[in-house]
Each structure stands twice: as C-alpha cells, then as structure tokens.
N, C-alpha and C. Protein backbone atom coordinates (compact mmCIF):
# COMPACT_ATOMS: atom_id res chain seq x y z
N UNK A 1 4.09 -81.62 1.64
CA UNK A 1 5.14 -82.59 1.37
C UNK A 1 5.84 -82.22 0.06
N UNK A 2 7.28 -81.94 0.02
CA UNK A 2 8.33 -81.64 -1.16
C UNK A 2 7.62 -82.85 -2.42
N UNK A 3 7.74 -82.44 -3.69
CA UNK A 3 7.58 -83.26 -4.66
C UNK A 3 8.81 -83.46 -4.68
N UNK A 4 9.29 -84.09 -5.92
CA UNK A 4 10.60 -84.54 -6.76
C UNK A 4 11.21 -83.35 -7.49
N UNK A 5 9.95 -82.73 -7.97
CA UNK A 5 10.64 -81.49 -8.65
C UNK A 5 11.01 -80.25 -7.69
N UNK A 6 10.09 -80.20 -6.46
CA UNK A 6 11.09 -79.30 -6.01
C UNK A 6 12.17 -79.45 -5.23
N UNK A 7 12.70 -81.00 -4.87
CA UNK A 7 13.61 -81.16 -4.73
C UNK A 7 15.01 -81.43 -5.84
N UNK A 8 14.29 -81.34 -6.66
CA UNK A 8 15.35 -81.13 -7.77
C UNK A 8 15.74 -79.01 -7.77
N UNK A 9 14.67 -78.72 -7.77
CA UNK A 9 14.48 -76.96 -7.87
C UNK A 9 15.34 -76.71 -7.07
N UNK A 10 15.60 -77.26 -5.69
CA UNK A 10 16.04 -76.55 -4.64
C UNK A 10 17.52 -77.26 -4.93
N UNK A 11 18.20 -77.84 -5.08
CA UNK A 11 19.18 -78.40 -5.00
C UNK A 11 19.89 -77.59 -6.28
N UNK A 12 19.20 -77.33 -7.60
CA UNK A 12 19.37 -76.44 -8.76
C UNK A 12 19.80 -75.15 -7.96
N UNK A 13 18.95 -74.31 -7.32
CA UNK A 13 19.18 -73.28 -6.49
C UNK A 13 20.45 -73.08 -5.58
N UNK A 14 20.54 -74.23 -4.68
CA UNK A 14 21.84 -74.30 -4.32
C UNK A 14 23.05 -74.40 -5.24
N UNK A 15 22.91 -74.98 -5.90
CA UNK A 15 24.12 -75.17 -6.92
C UNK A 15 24.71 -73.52 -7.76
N UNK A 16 23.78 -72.85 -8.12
CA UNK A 16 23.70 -71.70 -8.89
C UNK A 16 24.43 -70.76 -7.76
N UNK A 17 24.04 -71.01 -6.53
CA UNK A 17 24.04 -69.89 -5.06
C UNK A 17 25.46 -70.08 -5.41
N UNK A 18 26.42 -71.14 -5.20
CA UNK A 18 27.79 -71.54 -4.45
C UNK A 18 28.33 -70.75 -6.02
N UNK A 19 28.31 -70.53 -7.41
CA UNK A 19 28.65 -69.63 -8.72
C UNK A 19 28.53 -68.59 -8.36
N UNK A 20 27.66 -68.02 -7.85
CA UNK A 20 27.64 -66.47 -7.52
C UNK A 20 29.20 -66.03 -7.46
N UNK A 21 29.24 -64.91 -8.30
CA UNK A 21 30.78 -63.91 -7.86
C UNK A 21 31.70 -65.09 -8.30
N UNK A 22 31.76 -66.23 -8.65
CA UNK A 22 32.96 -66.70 -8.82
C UNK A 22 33.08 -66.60 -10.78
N UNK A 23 34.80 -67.05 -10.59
CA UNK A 23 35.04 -67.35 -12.23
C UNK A 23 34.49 -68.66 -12.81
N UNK A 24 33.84 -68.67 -13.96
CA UNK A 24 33.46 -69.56 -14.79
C UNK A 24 33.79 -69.66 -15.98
N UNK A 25 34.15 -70.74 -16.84
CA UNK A 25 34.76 -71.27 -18.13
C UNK A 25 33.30 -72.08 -19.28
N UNK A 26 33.09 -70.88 -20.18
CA UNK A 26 31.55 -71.61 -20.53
C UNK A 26 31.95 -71.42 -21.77
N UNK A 27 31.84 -73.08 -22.34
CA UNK A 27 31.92 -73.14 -24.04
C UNK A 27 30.35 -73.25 -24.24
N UNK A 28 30.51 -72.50 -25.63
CA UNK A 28 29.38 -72.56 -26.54
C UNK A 28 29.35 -73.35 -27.99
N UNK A 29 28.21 -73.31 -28.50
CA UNK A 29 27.96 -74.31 -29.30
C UNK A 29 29.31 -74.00 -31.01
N UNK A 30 29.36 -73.04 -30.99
CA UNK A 30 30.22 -72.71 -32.31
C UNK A 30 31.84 -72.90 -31.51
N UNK A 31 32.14 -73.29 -30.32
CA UNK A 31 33.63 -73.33 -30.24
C UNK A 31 34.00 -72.58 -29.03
N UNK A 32 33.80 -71.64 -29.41
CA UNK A 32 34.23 -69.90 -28.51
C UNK A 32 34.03 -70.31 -27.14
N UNK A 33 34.79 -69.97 -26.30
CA UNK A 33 35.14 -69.97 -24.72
C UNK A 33 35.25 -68.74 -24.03
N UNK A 34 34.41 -68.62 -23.28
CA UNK A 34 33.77 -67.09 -22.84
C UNK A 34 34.53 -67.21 -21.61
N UNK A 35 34.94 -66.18 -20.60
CA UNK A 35 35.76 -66.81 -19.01
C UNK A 35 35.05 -65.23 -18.21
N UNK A 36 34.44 -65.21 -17.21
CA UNK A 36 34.20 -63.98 -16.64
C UNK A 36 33.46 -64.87 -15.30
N UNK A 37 33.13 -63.61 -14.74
CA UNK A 37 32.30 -63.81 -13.71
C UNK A 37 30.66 -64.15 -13.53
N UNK A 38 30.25 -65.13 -12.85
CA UNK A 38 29.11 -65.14 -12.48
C UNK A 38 28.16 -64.24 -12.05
N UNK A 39 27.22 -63.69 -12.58
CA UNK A 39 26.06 -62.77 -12.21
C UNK A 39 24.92 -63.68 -11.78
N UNK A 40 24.33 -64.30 -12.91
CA UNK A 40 22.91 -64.46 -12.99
C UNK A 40 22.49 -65.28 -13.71
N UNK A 41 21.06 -65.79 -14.09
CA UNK A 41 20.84 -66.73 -14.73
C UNK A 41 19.26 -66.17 -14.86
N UNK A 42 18.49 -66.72 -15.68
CA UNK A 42 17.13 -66.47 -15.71
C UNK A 42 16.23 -68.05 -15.91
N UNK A 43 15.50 -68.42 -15.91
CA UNK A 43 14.58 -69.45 -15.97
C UNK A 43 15.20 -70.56 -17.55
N UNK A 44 15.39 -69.79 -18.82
CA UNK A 44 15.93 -70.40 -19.59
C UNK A 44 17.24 -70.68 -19.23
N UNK A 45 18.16 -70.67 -18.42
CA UNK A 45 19.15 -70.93 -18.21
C UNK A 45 20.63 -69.91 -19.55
N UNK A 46 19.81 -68.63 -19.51
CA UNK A 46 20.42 -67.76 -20.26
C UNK A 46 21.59 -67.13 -19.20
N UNK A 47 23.01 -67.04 -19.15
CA UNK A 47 24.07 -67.05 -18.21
C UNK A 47 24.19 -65.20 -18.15
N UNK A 48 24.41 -64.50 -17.23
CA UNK A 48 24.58 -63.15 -17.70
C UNK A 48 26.24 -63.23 -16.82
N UNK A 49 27.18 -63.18 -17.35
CA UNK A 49 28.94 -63.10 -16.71
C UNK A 49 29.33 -61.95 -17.17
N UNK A 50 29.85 -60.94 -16.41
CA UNK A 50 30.59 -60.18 -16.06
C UNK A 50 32.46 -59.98 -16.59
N UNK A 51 33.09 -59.32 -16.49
CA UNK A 51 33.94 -59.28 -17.22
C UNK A 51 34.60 -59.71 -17.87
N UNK A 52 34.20 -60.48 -18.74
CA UNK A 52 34.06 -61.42 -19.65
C UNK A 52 34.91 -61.25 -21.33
N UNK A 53 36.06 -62.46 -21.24
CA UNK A 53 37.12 -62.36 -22.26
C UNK A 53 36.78 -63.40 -22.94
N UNK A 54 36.63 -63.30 -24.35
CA UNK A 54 36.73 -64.25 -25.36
C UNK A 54 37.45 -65.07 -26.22
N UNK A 55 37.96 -66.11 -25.75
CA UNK A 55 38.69 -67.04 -26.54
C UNK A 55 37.96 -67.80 -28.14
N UNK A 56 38.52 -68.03 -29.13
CA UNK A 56 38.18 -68.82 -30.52
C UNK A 56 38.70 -69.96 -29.82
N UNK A 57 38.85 -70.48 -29.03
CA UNK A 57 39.36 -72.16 -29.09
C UNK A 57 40.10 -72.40 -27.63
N UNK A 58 40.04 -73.63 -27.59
CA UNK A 58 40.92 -73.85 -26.42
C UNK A 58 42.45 -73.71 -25.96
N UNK A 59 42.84 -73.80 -27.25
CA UNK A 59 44.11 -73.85 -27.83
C UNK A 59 44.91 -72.16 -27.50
N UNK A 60 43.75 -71.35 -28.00
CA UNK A 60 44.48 -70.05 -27.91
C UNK A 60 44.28 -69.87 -26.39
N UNK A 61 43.68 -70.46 -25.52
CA UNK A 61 42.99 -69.98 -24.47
C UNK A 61 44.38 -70.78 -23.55
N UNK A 62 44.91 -71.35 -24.15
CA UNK A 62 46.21 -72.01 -23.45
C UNK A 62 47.40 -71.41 -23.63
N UNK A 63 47.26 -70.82 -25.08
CA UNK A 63 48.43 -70.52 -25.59
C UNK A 63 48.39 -69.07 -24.99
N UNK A 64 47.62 -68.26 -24.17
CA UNK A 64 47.64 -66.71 -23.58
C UNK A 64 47.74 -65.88 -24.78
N UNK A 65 47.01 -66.25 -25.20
CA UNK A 65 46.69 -65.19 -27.00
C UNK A 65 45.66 -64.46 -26.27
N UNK A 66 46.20 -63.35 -26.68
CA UNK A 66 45.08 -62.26 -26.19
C UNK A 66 44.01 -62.70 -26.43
N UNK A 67 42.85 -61.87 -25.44
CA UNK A 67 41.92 -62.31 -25.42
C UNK A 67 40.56 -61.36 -25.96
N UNK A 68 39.54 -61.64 -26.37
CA UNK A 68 38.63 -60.16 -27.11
C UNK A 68 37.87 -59.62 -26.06
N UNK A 69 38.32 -58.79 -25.16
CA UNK A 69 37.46 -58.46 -23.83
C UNK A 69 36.34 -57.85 -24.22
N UNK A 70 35.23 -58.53 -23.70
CA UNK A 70 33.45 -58.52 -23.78
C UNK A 70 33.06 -57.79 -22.62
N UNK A 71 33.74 -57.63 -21.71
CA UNK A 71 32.58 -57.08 -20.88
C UNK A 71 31.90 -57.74 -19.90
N UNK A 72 30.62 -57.34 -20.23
CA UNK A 72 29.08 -57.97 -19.49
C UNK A 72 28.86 -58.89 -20.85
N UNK A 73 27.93 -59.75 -20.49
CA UNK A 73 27.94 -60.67 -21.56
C UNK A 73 26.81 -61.82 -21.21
N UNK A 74 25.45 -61.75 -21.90
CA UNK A 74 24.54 -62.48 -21.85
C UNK A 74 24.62 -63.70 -23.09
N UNK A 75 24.94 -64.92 -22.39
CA UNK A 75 25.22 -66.38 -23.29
C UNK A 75 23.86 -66.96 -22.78
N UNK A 76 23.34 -67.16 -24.29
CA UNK A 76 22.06 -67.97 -24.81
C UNK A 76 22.19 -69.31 -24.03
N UNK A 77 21.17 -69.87 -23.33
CA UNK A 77 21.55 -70.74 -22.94
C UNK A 77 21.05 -72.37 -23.66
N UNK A 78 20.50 -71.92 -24.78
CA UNK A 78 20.52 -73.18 -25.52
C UNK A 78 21.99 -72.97 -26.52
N UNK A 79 22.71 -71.81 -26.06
CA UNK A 79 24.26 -72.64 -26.92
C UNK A 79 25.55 -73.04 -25.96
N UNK A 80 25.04 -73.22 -24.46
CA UNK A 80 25.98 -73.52 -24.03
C UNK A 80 26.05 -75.12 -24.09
N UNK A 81 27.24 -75.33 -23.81
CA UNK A 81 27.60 -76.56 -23.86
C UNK A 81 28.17 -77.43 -22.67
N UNK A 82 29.15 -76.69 -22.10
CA UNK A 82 29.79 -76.74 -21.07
C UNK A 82 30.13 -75.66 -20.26
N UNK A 83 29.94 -76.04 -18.95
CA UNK A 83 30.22 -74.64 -17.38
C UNK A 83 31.26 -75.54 -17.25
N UNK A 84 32.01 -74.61 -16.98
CA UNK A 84 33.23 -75.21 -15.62
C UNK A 84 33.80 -73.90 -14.75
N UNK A 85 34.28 -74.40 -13.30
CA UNK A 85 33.93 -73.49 -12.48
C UNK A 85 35.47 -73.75 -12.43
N UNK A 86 36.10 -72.01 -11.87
CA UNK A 86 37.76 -72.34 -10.98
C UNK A 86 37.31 -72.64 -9.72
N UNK A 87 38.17 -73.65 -9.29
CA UNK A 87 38.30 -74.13 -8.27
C UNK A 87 38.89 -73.49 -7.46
N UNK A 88 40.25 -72.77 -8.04
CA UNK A 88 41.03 -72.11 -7.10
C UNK A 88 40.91 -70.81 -6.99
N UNK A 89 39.86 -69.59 -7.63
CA UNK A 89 40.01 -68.79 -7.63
C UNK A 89 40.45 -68.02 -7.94
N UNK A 90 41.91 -68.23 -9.06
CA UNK A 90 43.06 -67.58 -9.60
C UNK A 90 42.53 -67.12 -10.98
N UNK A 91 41.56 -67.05 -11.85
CA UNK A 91 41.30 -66.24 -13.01
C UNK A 91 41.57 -65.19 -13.04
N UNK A 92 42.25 -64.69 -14.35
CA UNK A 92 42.91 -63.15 -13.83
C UNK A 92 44.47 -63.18 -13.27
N UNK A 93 44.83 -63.69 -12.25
CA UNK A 93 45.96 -63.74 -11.37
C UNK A 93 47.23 -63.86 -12.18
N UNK A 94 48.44 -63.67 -12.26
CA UNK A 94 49.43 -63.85 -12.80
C UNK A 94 50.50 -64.90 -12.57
N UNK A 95 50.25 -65.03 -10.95
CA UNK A 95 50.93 -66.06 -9.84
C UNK A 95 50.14 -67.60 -10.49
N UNK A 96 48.72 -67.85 -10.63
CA UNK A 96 48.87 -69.29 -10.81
C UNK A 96 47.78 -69.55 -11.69
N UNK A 97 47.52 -70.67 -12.43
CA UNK A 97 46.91 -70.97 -13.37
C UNK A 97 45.51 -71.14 -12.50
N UNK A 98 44.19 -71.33 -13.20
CA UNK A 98 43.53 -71.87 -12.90
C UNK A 98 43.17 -73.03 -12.93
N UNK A 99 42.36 -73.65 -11.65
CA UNK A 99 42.07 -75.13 -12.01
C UNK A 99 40.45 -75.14 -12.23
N UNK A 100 40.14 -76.01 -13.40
CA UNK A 100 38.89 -75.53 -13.75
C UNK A 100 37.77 -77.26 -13.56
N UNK A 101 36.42 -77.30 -13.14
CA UNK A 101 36.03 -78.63 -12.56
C UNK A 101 34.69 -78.52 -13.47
N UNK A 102 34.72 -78.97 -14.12
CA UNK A 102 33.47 -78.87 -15.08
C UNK A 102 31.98 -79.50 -14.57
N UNK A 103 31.03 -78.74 -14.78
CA UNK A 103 29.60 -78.59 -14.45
C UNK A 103 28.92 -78.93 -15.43
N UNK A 104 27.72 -79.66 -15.03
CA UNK A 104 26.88 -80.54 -16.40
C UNK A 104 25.51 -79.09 -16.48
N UNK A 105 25.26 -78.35 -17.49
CA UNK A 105 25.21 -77.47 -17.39
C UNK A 105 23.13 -78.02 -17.35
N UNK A 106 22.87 -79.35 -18.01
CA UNK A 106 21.27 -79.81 -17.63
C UNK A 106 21.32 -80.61 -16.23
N UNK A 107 22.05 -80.45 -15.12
CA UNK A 107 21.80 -80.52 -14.32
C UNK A 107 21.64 -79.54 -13.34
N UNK A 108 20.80 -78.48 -14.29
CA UNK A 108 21.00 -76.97 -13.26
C UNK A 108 19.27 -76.78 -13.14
C-alpha cells in the first residue's frame, strides 16, 4: 500500500518528467536570473540547465540587454528561489516573447 510520501515522490517525479528539454526561468537567491534548458536535477534539488544565459535583474532581462552566456550550468539548489517554466515554448525565438508560469520550487 502507497504511503503519503510516495505519493508525494511520485507526483514530484511527474512534475520534473513534463521540464525535461523544456525552457526554464530560475531566480536565485542574490537576484541573477539564469534562462536555459532543463537537464536534470539530483536528490538536493541542485538544477543542471543547459544553454544557459545570465541576466543581473529582471529589468535587464526585459530590457534585451545582452545576456552573459553560461553554457551548462549547475544552480545550487538551496539558492534557488523561483522556477518558472515557458509555456509557449518561444525562448530563444525572435517571432514571440515568452510566456513564463511560475513553479513553487518546495513543491518538487
């Protein structure tokens, strides 16, 4: 018979599955707004994203101020703060903005 926790586990699992390969918007604890792709995650909830551009603020991240391209990029996961996922798929794209739906990142 399922406990509580692994119905919490499994529902965590699903949630992580449907991020795979997509774009994600993850602030950290000093400010900085990381935007790349979903890879991976490990037990601490340490994020590993993929081509991955760095914003100082939200502000520049609006204003299309270049961005400090990172790469691959493993975010600590006791400094995240906030996930948010595109909805539409358009990160990157030139044609349309993204729409971004924010994820409670201790409900993972």
């Amino acid at each position: 018979m399922p406990t509580d926790t692994d119905v919490n586990l499994s529902e965590a699992h699903a949630k992580l599955s449907t991020w795979l390969n997509k774009s994600l918007k993850v602030t950290i604890s000093d400010g900085r707004i990381l935007i790349g792709v979903f890879l991976c995650v490990d037990r601490d909830i340490n994020l590993i994203i993929g081509n991955c551009n760095e914003y100082l603020s939200e502000d520049e991240m609006k204003q299309a101020v270049d961005a400090r391209y990172l790469g691959l990029a493993m975010i600590p996961g006791k400094h995240i703060v906030q996930i948010c996922e595109d909805t539409n798929g358009t990160v990157g794209s030139r044609n349309a903005a993204p729409e971004w739906k924010i994820s409670n990142p201790t409900g993972i």
